[in-house]
C-alpha atoms as a PDB file:
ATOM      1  CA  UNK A   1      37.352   9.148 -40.603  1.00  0.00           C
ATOM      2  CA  UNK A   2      35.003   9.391 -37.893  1.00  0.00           C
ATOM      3  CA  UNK A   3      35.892  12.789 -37.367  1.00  0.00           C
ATOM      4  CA  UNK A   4      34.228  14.469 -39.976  1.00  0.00           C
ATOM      5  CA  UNK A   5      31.420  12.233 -40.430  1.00  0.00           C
ATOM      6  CA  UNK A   6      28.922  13.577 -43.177  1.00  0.00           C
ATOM      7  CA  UNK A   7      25.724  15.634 -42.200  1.00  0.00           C
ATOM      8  CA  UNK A   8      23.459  13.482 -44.336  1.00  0.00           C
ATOM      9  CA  UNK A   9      23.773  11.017 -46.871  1.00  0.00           C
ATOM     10  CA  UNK A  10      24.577  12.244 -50.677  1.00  0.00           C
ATOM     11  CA  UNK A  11      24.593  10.285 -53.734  1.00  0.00           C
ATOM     12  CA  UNK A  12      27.968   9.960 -55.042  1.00  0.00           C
ATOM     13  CA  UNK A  13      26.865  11.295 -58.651  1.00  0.00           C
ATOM     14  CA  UNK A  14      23.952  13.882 -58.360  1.00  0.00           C
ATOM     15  CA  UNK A  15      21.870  15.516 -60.726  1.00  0.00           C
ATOM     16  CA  UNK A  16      21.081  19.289 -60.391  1.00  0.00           C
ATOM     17  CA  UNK A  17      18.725  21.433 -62.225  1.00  0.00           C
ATOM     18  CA  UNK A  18      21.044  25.076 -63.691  1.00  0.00           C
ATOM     19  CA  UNK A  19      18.359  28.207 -63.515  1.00  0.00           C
ATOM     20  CA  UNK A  20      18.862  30.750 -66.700  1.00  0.00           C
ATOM     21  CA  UNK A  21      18.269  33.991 -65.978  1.00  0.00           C
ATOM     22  CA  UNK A  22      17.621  34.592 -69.715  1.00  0.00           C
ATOM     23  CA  UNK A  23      13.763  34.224 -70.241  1.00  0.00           C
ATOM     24  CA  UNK A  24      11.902  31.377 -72.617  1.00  0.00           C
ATOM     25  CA  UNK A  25      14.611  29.023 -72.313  1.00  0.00           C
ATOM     26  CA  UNK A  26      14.525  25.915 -70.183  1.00  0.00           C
ATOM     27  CA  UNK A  27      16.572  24.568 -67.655  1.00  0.00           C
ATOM     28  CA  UNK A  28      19.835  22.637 -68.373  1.00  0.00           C
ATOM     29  CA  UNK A  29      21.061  19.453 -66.414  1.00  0.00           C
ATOM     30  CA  UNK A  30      24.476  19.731 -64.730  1.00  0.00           C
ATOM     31  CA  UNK A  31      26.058  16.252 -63.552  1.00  0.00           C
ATOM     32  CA  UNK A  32      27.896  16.655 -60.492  1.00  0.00           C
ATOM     33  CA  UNK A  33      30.024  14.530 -58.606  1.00  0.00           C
ATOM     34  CA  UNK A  34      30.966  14.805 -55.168  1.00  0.00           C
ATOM     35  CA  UNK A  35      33.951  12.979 -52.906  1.00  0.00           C
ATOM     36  CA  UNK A  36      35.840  13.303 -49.894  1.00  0.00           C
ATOM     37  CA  UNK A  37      39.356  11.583 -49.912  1.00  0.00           C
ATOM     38  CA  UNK A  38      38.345  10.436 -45.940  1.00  0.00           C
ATOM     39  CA  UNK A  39      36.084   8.238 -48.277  1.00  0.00           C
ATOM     40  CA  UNK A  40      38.347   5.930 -49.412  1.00  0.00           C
ATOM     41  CA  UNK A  41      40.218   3.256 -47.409  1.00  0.00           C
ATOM     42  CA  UNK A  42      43.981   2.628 -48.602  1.00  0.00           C
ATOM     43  CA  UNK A  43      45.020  -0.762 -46.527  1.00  0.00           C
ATOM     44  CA  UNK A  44      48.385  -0.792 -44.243  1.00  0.00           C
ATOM     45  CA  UNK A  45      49.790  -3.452 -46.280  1.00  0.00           C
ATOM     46  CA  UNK A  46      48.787  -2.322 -49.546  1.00  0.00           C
ATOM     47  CA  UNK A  47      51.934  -4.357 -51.365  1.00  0.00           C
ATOM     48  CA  UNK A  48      49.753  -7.887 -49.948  1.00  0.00           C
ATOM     49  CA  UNK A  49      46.369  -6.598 -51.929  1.00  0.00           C
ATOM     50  CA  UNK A  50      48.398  -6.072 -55.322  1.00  0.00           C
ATOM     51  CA  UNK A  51      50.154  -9.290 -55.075  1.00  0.00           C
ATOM     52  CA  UNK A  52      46.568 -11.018 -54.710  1.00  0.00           C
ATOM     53  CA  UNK A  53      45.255  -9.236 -56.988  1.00  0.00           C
ATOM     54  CA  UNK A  54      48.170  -9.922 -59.978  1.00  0.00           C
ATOM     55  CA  UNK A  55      47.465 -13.976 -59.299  1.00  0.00           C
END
């Protein structure tokens, strides 16, 4: 994990702007979403969290 640590800090859901070539028309909104599976954490004992979590 601490490997590959990120170069700066990104929202996990971003917002760009898309630039049309075609004149006169304005610019659309793309949503984009960006993850690394280092991200998430998957416990040793992962059998323990779904028992808790079925109580």
């Amino acid at each position: 994990r601490k490997e590959n640590p990120r170069p700066e800090h990104r929202e996990a859901s971003a917002v760009e702007e898309e630039k049309l070539a075609a004149g006169g028309q304005e610019p659309k909104q793309v949503a984009m979403s960006i993850w690394r599976s280092e991200d998430f954490y998957v416990p040793e004992d992962i059998s323990a969290e779904f028992s808790a979590l079925s109580r």
